[in-house]
N, C-alpha and C. Protein backbone atom coordinates (compact mmCIF):
# COMPACT_ATOMS: atom_id res chain seq x y z
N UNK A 1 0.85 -1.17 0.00
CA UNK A 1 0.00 0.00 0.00
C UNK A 1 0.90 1.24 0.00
N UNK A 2 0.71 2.32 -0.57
CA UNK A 2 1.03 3.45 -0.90
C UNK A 2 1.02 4.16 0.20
N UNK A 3 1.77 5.66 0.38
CA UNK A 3 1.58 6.45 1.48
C UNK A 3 0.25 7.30 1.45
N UNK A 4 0.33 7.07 -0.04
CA UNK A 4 -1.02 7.79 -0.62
C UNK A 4 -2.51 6.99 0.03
N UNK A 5 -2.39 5.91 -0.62
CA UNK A 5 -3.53 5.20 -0.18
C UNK A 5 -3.58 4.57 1.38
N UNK A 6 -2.74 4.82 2.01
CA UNK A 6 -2.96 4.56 3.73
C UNK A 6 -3.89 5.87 4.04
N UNK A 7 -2.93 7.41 3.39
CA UNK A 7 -3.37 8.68 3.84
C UNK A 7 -5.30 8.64 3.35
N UNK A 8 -5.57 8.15 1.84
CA UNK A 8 -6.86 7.83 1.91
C UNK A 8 -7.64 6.90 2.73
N UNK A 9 -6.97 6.15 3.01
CA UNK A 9 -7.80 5.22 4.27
C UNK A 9 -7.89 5.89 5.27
N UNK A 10 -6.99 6.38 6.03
CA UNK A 10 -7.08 6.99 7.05
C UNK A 10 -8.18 8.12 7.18
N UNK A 11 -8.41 9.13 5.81
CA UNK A 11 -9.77 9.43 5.60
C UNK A 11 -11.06 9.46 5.75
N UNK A 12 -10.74 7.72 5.07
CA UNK A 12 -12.28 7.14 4.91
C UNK A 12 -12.60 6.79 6.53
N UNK A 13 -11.73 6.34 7.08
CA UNK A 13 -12.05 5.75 8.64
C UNK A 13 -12.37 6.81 9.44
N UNK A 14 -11.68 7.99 9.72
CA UNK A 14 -11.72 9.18 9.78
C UNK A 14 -13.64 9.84 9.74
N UNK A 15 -13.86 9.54 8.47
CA UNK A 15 -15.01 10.24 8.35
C UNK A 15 -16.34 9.08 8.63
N UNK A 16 -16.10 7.92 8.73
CA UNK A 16 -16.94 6.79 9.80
C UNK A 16 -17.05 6.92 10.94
N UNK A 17 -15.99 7.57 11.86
CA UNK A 17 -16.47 7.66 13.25
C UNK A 17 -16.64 8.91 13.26
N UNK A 18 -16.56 10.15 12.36
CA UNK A 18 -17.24 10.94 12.72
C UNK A 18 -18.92 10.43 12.27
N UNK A 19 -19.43 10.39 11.41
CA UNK A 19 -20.53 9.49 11.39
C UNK A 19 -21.23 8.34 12.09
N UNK A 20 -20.16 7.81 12.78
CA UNK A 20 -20.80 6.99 14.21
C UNK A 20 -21.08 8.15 15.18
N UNK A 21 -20.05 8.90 15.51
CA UNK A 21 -19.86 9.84 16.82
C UNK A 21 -21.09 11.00 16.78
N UNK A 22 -21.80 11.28 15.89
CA UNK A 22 -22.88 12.34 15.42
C UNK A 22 -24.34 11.57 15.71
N UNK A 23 -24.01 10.27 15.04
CA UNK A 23 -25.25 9.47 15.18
C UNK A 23 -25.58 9.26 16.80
N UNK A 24 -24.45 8.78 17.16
CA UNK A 24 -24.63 8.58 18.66
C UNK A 24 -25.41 9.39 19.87
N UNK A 25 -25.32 11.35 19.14
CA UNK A 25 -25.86 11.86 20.33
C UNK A 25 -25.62 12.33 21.19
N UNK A 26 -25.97 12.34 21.94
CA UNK A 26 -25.79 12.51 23.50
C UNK A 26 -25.41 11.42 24.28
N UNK A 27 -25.65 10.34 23.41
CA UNK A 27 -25.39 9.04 24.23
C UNK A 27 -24.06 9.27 24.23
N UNK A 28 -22.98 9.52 23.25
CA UNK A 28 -22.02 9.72 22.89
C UNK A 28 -21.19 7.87 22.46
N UNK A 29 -19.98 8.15 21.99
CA UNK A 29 -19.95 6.68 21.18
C UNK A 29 -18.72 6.27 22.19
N UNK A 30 -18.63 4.95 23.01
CA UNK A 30 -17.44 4.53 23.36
C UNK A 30 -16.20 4.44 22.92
N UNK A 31 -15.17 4.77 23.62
CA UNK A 31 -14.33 5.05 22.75
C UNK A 31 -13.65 3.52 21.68
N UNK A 32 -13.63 2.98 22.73
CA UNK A 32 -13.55 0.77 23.29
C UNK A 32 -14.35 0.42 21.94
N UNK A 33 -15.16 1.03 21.71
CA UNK A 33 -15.98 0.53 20.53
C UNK A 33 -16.00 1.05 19.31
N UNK A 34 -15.18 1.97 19.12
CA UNK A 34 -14.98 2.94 17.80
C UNK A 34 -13.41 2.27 17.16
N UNK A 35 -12.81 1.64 18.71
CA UNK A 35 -11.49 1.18 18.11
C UNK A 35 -11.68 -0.13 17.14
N UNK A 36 -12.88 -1.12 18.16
CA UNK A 36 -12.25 -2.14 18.00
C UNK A 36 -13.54 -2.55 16.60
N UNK A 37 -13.87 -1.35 16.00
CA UNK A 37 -14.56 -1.08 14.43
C UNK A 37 -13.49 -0.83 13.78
N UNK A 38 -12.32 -0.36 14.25
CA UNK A 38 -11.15 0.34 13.11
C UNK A 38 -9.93 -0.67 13.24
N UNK A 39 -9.80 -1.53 14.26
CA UNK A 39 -8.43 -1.95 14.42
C UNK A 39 -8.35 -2.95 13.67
N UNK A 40 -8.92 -3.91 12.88
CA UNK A 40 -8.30 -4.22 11.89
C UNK A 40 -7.33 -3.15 10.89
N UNK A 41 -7.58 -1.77 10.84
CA UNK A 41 -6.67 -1.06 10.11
C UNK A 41 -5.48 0.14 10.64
N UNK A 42 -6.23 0.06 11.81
CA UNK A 42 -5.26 0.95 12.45
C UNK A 42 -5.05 0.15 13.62
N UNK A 43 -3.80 0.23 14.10
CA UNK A 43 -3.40 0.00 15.53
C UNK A 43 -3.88 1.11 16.40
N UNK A 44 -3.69 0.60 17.95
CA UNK A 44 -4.14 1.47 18.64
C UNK A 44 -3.39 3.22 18.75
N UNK A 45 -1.95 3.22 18.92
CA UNK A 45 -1.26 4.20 18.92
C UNK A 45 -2.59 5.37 17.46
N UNK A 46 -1.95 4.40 16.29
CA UNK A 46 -2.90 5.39 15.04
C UNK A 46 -4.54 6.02 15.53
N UNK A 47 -5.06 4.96 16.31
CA UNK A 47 -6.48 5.16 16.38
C UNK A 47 -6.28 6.16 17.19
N UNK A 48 -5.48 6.66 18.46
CA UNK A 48 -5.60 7.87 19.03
C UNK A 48 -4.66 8.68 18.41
N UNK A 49 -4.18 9.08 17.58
CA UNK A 49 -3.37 9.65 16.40
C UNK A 49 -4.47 10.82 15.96
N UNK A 50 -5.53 9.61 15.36
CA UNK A 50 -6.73 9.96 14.89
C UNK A 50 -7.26 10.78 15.47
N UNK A 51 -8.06 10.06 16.48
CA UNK A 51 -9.00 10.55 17.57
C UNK A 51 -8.77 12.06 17.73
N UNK A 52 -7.33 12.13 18.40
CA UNK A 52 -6.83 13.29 19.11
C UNK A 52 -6.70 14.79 17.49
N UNK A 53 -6.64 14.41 16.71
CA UNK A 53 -6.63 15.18 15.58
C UNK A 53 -8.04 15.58 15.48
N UNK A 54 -8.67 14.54 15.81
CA UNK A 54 -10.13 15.36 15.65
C UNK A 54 -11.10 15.85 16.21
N UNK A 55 -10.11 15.46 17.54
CA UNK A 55 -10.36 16.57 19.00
C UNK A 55 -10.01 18.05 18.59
N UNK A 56 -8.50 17.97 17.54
CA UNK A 56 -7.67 19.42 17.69
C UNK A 56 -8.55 20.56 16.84
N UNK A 57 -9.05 19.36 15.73
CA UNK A 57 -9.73 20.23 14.43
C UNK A 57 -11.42 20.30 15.66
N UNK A 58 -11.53 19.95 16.38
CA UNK A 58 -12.76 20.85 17.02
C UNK A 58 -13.99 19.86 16.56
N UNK A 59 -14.17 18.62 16.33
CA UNK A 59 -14.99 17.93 15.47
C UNK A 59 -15.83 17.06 16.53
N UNK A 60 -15.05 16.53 17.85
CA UNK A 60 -15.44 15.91 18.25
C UNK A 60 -14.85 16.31 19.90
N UNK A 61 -15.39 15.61 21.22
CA UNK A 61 -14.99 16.21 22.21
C UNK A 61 -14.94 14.60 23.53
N UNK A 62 -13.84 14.32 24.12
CA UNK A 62 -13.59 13.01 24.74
C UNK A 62 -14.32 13.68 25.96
N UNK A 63 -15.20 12.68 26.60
CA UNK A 63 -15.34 12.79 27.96
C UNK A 63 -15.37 11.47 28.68
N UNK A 64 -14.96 11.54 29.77
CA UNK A 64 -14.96 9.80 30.34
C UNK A 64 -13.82 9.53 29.09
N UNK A 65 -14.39 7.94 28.82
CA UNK A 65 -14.48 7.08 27.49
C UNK A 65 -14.99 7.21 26.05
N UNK A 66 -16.14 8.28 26.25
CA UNK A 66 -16.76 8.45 24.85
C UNK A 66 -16.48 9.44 24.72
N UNK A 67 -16.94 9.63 23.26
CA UNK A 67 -16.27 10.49 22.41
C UNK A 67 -17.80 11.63 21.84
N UNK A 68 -17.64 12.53 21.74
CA UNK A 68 -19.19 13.38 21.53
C UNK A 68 -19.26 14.39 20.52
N UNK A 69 -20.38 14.56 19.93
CA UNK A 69 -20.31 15.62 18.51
C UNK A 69 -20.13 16.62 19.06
N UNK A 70 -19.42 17.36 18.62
CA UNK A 70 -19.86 19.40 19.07
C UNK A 70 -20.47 19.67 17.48
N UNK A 71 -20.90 20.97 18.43
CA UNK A 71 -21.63 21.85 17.28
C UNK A 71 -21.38 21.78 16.14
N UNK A 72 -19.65 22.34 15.90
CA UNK A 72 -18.85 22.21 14.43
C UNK A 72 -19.31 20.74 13.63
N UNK A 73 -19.13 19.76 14.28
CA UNK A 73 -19.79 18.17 13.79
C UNK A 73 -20.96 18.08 13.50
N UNK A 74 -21.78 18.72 14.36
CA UNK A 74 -23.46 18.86 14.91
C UNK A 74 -23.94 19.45 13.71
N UNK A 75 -23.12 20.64 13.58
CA UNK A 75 -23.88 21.58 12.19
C UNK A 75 -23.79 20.85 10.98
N UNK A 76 -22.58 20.15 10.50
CA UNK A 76 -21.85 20.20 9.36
C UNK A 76 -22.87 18.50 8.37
N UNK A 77 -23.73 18.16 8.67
CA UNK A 77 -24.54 17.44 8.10
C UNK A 77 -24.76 17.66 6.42
């Protein structure tokens, strides 16, 4: 696989748990359970690689264990 096509995977996975994490709510989405949807492709280190990037870009917000839409996520439908 390419650096290219990891960087597109990483994308596509990317934009699935934001799509789990929105759907979820208020319930908000475990975190335990968002991994172990991705870790066939990412290891754990990558999966909070991830995560934490899309804490930085403002997309999503950790509390406890789960992970929760903000507004920026909330709106962007």
């Amino acid at each position: 696989m390419t650096t290219q096509e990891q960087e597109d995977l990483i994308v596509v996975i990317a934009a699935g748990i934001l799509c789990v994490v929105r759907e979820k709510g208020t319930s908000g989405a475990p975190a335990g359970h968002l991994y172990a949807a991705v870790m066939s492709w990412l290891n754990l280190d990558a999966f909070e690689i991830v995560m934490a990037k899309l804490e930085q870009m403002g997309m999503v917000v950790k509390r406890g264990q789960c992970y929760y839409a903000t507004q920026k996520l909330a709106g962007a439908r």
